[in-house]
Protein backbone atom coordinates (compact mmCIF):
# COMPACT_ATOMS: atom_id res chain seq x y z
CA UNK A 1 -35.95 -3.14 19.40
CA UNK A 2 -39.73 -4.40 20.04
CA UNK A 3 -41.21 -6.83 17.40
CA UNK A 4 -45.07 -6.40 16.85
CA UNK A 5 -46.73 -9.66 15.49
CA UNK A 6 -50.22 -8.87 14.56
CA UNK A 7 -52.21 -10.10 11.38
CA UNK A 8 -53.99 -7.09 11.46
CA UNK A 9 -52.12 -3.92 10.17
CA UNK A 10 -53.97 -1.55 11.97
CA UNK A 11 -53.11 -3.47 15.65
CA UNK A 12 -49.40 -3.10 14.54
CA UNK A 13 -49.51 0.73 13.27
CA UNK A 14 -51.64 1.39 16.72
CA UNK A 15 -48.84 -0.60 18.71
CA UNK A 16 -46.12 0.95 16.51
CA UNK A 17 -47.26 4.51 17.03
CA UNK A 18 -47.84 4.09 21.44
CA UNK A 19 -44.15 3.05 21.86
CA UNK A 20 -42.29 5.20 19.30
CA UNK A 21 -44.21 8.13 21.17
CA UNK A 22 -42.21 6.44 24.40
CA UNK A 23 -39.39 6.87 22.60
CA UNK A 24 -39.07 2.57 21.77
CA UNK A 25 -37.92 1.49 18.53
CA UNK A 26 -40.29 -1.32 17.02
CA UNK A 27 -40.65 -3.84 14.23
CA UNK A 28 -43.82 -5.64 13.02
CA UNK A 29 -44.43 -8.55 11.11
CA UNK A 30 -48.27 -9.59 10.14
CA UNK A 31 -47.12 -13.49 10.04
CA UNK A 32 -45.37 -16.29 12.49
CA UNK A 33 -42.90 -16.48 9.62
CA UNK A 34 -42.07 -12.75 8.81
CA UNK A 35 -41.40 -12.73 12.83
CA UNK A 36 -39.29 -15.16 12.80
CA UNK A 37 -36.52 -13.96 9.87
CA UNK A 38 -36.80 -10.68 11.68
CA UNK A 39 -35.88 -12.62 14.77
CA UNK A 40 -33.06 -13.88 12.93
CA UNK A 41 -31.51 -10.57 11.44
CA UNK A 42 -32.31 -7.83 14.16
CA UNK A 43 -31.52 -7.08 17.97
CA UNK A 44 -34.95 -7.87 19.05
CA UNK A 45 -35.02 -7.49 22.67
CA UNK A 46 -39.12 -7.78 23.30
CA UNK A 47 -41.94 -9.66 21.46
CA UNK A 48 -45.22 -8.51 21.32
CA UNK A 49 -47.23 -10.72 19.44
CA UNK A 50 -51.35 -11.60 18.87
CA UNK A 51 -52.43 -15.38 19.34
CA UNK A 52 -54.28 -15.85 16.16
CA UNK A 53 -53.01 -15.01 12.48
CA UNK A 54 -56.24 -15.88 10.79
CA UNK A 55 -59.42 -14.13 11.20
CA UNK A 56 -61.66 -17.56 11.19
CA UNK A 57 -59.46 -18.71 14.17
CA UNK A 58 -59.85 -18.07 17.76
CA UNK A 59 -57.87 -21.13 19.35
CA UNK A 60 -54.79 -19.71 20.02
CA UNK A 61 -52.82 -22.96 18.67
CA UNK A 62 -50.64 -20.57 16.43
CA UNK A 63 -49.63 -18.34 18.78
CA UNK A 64 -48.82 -21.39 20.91
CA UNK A 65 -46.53 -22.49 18.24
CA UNK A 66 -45.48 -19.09 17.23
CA UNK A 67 -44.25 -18.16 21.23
CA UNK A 68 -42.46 -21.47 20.76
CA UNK A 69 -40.17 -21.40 17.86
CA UNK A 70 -39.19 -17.97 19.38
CA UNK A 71 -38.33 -19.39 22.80
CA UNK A 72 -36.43 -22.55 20.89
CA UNK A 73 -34.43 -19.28 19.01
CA UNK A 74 -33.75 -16.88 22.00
CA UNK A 75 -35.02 -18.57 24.93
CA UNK A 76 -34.27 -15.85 27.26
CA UNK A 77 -36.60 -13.25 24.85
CA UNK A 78 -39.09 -11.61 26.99
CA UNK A 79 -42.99 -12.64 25.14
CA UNK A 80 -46.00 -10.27 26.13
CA UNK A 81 -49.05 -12.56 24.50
CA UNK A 82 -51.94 -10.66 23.43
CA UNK A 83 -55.23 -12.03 22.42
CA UNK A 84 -59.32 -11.04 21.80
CA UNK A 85 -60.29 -14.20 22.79
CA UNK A 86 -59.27 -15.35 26.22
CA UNK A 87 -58.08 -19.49 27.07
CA UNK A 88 -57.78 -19.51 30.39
CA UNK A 89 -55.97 -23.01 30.41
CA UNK A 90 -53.18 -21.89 27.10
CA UNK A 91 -52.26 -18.86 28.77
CA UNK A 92 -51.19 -20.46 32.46
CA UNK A 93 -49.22 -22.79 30.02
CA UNK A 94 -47.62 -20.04 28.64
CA UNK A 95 -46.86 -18.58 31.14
CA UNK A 96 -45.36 -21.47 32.83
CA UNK A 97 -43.18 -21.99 30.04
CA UNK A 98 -42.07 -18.50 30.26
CA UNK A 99 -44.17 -15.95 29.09
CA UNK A 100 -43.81 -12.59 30.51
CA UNK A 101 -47.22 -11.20 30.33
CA UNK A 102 -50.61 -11.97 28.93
CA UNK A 103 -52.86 -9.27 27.59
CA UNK A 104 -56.21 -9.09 26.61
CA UNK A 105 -57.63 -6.85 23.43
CA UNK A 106 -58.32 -4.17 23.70
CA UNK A 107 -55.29 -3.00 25.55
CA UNK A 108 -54.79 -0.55 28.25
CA UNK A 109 -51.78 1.98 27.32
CA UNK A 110 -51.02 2.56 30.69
CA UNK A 111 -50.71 -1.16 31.92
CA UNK A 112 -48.65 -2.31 28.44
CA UNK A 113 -46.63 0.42 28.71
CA UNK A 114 -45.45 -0.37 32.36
CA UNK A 115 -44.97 -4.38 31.19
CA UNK A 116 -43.06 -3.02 28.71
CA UNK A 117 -40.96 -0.85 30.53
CA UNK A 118 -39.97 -3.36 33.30
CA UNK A 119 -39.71 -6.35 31.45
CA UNK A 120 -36.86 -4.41 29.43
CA UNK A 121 -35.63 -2.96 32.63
CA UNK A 122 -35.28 -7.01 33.80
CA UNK A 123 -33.99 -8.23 30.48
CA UNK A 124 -31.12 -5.34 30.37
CA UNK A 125 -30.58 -6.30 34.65
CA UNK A 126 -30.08 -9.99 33.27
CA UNK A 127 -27.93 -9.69 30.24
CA UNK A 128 -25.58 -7.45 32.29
CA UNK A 129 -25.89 -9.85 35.41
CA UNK A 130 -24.96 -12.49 32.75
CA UNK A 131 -21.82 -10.81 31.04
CA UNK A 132 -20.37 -9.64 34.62
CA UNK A 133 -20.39 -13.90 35.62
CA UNK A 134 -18.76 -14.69 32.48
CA UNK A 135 -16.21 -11.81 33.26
CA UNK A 136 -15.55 -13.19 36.47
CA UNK A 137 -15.61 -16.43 34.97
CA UNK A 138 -13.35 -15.60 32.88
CA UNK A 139 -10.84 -13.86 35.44
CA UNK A 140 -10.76 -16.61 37.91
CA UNK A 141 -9.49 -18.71 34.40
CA UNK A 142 -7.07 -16.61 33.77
CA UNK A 143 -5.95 -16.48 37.48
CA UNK A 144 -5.45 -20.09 36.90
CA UNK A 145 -3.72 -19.97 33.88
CA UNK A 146 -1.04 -17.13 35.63
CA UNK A 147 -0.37 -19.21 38.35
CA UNK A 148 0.27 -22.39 36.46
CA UNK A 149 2.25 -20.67 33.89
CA UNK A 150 3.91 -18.44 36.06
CA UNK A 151 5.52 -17.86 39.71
CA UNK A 152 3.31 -15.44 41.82
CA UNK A 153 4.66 -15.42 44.98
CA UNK A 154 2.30 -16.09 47.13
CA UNK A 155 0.53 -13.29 45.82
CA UNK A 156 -3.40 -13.11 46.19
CA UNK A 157 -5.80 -11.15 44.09
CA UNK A 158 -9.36 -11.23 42.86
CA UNK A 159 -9.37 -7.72 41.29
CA UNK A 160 -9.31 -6.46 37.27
CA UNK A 161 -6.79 -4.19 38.21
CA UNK A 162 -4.15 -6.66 40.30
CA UNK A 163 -4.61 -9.28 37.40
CA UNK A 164 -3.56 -6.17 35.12
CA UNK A 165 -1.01 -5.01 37.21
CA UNK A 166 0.35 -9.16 37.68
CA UNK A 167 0.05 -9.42 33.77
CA UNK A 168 2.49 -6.68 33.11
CA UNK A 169 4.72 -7.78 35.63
CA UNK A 170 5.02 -10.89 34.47
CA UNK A 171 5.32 -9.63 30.84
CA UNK A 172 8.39 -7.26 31.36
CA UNK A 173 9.71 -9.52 33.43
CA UNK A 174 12.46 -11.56 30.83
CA UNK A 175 13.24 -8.10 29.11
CA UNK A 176 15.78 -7.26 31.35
CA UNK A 177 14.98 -3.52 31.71
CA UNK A 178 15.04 -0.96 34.97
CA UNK A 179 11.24 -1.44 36.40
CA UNK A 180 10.01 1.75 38.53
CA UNK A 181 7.00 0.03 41.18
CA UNK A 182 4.79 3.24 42.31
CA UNK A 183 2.28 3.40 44.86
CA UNK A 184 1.06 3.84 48.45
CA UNK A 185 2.70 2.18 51.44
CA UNK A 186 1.36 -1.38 52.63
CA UNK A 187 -0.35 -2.20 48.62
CA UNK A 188 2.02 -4.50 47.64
CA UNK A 189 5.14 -3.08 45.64
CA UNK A 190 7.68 -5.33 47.22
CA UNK A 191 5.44 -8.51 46.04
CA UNK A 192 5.30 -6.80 42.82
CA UNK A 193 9.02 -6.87 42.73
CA UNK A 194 9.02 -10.23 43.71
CA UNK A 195 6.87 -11.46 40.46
CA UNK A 196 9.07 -9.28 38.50
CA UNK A 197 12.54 -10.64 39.54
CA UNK A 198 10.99 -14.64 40.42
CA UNK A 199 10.02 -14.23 36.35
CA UNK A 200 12.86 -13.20 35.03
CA UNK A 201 16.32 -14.40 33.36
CA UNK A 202 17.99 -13.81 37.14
CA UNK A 203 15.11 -15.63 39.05
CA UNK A 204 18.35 -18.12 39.98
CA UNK A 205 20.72 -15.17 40.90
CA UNK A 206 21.15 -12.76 43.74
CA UNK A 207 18.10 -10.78 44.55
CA UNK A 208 19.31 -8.18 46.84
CA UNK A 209 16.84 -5.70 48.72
CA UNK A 210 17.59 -2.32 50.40
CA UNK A 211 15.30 0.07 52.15
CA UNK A 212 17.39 3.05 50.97
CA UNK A 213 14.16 5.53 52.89
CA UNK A 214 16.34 3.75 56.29
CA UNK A 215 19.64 4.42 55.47
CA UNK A 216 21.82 7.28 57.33
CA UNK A 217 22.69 9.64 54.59
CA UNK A 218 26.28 9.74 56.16
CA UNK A 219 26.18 5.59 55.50
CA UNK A 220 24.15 5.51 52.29
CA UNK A 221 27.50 5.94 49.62
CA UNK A 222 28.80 3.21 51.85
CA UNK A 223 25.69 0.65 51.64
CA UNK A 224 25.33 0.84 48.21
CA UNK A 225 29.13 0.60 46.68
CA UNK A 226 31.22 -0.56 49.16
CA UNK A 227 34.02 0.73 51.45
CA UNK A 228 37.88 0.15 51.29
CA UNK A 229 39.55 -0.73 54.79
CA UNK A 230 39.74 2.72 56.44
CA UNK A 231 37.75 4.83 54.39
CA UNK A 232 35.73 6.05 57.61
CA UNK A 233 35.47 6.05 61.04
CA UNK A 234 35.09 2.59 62.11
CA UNK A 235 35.96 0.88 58.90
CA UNK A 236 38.25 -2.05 59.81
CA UNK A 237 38.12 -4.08 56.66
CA UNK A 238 36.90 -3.86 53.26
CA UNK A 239 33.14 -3.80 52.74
CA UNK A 240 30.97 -5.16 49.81
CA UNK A 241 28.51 -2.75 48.36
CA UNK A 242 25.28 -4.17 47.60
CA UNK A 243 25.46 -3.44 44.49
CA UNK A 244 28.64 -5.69 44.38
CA UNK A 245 26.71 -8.73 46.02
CA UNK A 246 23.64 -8.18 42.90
CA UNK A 247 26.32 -8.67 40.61
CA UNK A 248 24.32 -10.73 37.85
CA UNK A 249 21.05 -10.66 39.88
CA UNK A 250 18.70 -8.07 40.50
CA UNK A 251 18.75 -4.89 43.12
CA UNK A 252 16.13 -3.66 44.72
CA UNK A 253 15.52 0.01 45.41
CA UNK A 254 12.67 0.85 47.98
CA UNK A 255 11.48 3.94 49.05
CA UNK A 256 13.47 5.54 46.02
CA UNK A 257 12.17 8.68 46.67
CA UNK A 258 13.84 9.32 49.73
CA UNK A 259 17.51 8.61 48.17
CA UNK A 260 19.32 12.07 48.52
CA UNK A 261 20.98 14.35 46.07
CA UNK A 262 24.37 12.60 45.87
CA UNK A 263 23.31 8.93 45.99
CA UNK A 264 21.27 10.03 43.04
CA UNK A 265 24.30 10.96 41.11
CA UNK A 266 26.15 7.95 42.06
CA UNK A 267 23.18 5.92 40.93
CA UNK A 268 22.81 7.49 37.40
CA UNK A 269 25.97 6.76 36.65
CA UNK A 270 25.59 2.75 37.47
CA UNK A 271 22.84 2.97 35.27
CA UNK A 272 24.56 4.71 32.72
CA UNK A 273 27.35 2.47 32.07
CA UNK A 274 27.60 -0.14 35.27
CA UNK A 275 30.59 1.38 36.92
CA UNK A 276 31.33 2.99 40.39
CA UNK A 277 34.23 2.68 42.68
CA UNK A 278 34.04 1.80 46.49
CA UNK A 279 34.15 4.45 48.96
CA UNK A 280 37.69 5.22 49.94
CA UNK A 281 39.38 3.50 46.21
CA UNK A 282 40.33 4.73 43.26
CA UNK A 283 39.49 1.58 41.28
CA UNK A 284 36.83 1.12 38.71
CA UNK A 285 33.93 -1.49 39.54
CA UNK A 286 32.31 -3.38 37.03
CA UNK A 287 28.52 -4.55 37.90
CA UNK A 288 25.57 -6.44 35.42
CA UNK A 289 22.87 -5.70 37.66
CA UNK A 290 19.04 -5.12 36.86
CA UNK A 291 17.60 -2.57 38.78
CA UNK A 292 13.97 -2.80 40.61
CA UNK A 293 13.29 0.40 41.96
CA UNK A 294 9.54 1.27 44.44
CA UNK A 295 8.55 4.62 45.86
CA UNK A 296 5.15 5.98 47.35
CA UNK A 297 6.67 9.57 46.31
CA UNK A 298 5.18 11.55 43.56
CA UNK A 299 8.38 11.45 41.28
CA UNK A 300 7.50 14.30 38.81
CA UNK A 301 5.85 16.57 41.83
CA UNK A 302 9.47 15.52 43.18
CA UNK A 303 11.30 16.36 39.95
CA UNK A 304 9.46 20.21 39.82
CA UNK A 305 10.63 21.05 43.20
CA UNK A 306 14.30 20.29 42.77
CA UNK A 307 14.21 17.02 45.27
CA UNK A 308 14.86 14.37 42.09
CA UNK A 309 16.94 14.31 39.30
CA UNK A 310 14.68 14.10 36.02
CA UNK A 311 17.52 12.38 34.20
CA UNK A 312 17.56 9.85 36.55
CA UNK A 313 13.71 9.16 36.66
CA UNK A 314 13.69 8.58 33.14
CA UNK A 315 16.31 5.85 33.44
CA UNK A 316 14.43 4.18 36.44
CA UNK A 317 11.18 4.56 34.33
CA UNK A 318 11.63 2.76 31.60
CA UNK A 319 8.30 0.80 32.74
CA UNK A 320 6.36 1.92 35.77
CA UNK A 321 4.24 -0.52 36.91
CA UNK A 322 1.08 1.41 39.59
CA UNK A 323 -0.03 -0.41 42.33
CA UNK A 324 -3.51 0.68 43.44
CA UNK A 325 -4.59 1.32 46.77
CA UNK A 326 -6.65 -1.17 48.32
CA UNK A 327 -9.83 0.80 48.39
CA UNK A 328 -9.80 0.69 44.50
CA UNK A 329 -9.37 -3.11 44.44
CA UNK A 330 -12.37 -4.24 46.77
CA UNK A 331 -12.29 -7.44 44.98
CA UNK A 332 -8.83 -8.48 46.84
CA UNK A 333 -9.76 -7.51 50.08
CA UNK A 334 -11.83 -10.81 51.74
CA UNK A 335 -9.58 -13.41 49.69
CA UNK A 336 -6.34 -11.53 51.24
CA UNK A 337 -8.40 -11.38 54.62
CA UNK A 338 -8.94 -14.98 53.99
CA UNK A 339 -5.59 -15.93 53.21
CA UNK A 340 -4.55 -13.96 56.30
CA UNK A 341 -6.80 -16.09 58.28
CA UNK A 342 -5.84 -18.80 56.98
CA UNK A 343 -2.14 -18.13 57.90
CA UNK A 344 -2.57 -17.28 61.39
CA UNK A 345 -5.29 -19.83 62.44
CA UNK A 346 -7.12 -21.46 59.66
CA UNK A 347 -10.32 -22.46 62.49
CA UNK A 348 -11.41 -18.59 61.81
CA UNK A 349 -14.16 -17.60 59.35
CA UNK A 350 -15.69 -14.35 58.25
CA UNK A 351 -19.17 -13.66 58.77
CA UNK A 352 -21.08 -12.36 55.79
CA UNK A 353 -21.28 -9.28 58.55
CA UNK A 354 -17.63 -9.11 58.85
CA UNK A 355 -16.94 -9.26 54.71
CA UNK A 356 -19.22 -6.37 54.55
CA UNK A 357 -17.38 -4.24 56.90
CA UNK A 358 -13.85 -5.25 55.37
CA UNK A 359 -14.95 -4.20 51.50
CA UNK A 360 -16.72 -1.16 52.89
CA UNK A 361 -13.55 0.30 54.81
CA UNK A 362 -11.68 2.63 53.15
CA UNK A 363 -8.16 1.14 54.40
CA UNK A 364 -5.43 3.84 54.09
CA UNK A 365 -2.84 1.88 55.17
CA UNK A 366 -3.77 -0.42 52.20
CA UNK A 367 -2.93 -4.47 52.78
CA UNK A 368 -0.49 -3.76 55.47
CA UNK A 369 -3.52 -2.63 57.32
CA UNK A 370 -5.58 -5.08 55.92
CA UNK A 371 -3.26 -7.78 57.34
CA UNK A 372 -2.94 -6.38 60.75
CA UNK A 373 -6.03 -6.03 61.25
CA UNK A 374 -6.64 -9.72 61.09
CA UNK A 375 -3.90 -10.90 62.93
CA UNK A 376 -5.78 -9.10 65.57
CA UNK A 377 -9.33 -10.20 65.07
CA UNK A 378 -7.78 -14.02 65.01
CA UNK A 379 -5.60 -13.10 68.53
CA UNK A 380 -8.91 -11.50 69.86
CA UNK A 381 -11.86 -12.81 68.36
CA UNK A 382 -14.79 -14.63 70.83
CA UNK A 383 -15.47 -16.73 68.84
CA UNK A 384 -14.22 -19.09 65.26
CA UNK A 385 -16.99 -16.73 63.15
CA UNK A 386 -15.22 -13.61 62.83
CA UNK A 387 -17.55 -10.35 63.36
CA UNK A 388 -17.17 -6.65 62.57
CA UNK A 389 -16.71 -5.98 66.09
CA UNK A 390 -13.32 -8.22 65.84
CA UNK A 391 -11.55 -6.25 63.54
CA UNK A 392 -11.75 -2.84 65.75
CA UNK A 393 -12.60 -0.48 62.56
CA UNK A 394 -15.16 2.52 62.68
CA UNK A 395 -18.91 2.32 63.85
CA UNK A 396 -19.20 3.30 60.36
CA UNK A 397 -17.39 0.85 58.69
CA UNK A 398 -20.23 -2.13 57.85
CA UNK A 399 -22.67 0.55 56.25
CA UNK A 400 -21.80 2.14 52.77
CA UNK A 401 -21.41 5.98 53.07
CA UNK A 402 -24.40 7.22 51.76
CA UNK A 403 -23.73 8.60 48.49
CA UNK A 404 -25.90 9.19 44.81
CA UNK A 405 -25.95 6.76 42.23
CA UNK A 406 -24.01 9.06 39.87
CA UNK A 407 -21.21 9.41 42.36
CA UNK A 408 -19.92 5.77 41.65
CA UNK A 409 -17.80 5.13 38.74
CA UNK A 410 -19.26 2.04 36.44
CA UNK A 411 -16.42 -0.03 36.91
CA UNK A 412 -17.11 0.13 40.86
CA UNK A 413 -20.39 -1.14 40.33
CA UNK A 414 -19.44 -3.80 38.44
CA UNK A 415 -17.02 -5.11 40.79
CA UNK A 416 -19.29 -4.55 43.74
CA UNK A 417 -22.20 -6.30 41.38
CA UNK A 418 -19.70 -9.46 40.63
CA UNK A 419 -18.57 -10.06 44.32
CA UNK A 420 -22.23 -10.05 45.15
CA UNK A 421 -22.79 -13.13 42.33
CA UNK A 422 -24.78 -10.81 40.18
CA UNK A 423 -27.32 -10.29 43.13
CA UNK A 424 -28.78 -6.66 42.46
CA UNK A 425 -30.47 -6.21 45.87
CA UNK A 426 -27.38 -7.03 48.01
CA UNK A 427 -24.99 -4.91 45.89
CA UNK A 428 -27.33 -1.82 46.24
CA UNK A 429 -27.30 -2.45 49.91
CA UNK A 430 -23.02 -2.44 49.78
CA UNK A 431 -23.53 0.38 47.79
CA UNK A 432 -25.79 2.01 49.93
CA UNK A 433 -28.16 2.86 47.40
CA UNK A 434 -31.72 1.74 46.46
CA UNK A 435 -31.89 -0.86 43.59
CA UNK A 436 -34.17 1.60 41.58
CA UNK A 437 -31.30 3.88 41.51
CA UNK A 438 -28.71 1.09 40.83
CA UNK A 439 -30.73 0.40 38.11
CA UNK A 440 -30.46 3.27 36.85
CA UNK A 441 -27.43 3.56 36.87
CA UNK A 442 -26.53 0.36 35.49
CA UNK A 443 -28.99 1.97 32.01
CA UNK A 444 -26.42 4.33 31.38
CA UNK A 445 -23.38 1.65 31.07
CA UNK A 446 -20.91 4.54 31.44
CA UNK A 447 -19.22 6.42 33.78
CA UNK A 448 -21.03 10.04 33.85
């Protein structure tokens, strides 16, 4: 909304009628005190207002005052000043103390229109510069708060979607229930499961893990419930199951997907009602164990094409908890580069070269990648600075695929704004689009 301050009706109606045929909403007000209760009760995002209220006055002192009290109320409130009678020394005042333009009468449509249209253009650039650093603000508090509440594991994250991801972790956590961790290989599900079972009521128990994707098929039965003395070639003594060992505590599942038709069968009925006997006995085992269960495998794609049992997915699924690729997280990726460093030989730094070319990859083998690939910058590297060059990606990798504003999601921007600090020109350039058409796109405020 743009407020019109004019003593004389016609000025406003004049004003009023140029920027509602722009398609701008406006207000007027014929007197410093009408402006100001309007001030008060609407989204006014742009002043226009005249320097004198009284025709036997040409001094400008109450349009001085008026420009003012509406800094003191909204001091970032963009002010065009308009004015017959021109004071060279009040208006470089004014503008010093922040006035964004200073007009004389009678106007040029043309050039008020353009003030008008970037000094809203700026305003909306700096409200939404200011809400994304008291978002990240706010995130980096609430990172604090998690790890002094809570046992993270090492883990590191700068992203919405990890803090998300951490929060729900940590929330099912105490309820004791069968977690399902999905995602791609090398994001993170085993540190997920880590959270999950260091924030639970068997953080002080047995926390056994098993790779069940690695297993021989012939061994698997074996592996997970135990063997009598005997029961197969080789098998000179009784064996303990690991599900025998979690007995308590918490078992983890990985690569759940893989697990074939008949461990799946054994499984649901563990789940069902905690018993199973040992390969080669007769006798009935007894277990308490909370199951943590991760798989890069599309379960339901798995389900339709006869590979998984359905009736078992929905006992491992009571919560799924998604871990995102890294690509969709760009937040995370230089703090866990930096922690990396920091691990292998804390001398080594990232150029602002180097960061580039880490957020800009597209990383398919997600943090496992991530992490090898400084490992070997650190082992290779010339020189303490760490360059592109160091970390052996594409040519391609430091410059954003060119792409249309419209083609990135609002959400990206914003993160790719807030790990710039709110800078507009260097985001566009990660972006690899001009700030015109980042500005644009930031308008809209929605995904198209």
């Amino acid at each position: 909304m743009i407020l019109i301050v004019d003593d004389n009706p016609a000025i406003c109606e004049a004003l009023t009628l140029l920027l509602n045929l722009h398609d701008y909403q406006t207000l007027s007000a014929t007197t410093p005190q009408q402006a100001l209760q309007l001030l008060e009760r609407e989204d006014i995002q742009l002043v226009i207002q005249d320097m004198n209220f009284r025709k036997d006055t040409t001094s400008g002192t109450e349009g001085q005052t008026l420009f003012y009290q509406l800094r003191a109320v909204n001091p970032d409130l963009p002010i065009i000043l308009m004015t017959a009678w021109t004071n060279l020394s009040m208006a470089v005042e004014l503008v010093k103390a922040g006035a964004a333009d200073y007009i004389n009468k009678p106007w040029e449509d043309s050039k008020l229109l353009v003030s008008v249209a970037n000094l809203l253009e700026i305003a909306d650039l700096q409200r939404e510069n200011r809400r994304l650093r008291e978002q990240e603000v706010a995130h980096t508090q609430l990172r604090s708060e998690l790890r002094h509440r809570h046992k993270l594991c090492g883990t590191v994250f700068a992203s919405p979607q990890m803090q998300r991801l951490i929060d729900m972790a940590i929330q099912v956590a105490p309820a004791d229930v069968p977690v399902l961790i999905t995602g791609p290989n090398g994001a993170g599900k085993e540190k997920i499961a880590d959270i999950v079972q260091a924030n639970s009521r068997r953080a002080d128990r047995a926390f056994i893990r098993v790779n069940v994707g690695a297993l021989p098929a012939e061994l698997l039965e074996a592996e997970l419930f135990g063997a009598e003395k005997g029961a197969f070639s080789g098998s000179d003594r009784r064996r303990i199951g690991r599900f025998e060992a979690a007995d308590g505590g918490t078992l983890f599942l990985d690569e759940m997907g893989n697990l074939p038709p008949q461990g799946q069968s054994k499984l649901l009925r563990v789940l069902q009602c905690g018993e199973f006997e040992r390969l080669g006995s007769s006798t009935t085992q007894r277990v308490d164990v909370r199951i943590i269960t991760a798989t890069n495998t599309d379960l339901t794609a798995a389900i339709s094409s006869g590979e998984f049992r359905e009736d078992l997915y929905y006992r491992l699924n009571v919560v799924e908890l998604k871990v995102p690729p890294l690509c969709r997280r760009q937040q995370d990726i230089v703090p866990l580069a930096q922690a990396f460093i920091a691990a292998a030989d804390g001398d080594y730094r990232l150029s602002a070269q180097a960061q580039a070319a880490l957020r800009n990859h597209s990383w398919p083998g997600n943090v496992r990648e991530l992490h090898n690939a400084v490992q070997r910058a650190c082992l290779f590297g010339a020189d303490k600075l760490l360059q592109p060059g160091d970390f052996d990606l594409p040519a391609a990798a430091g410059q954003a695929a060119p792409v249309s504003a419209t083609e990135l999601s609002f959400d990206y921007i914003q993160q790719v704004l807030a790990s710039n600090g709110g800078v507009v020109a260097r985001a566009a350039r990660q972006l690899g689009i001009s700030r015109q058409a980042l500005y644009r796109r930031l308008e809209k405020r929605a995904d198209p």
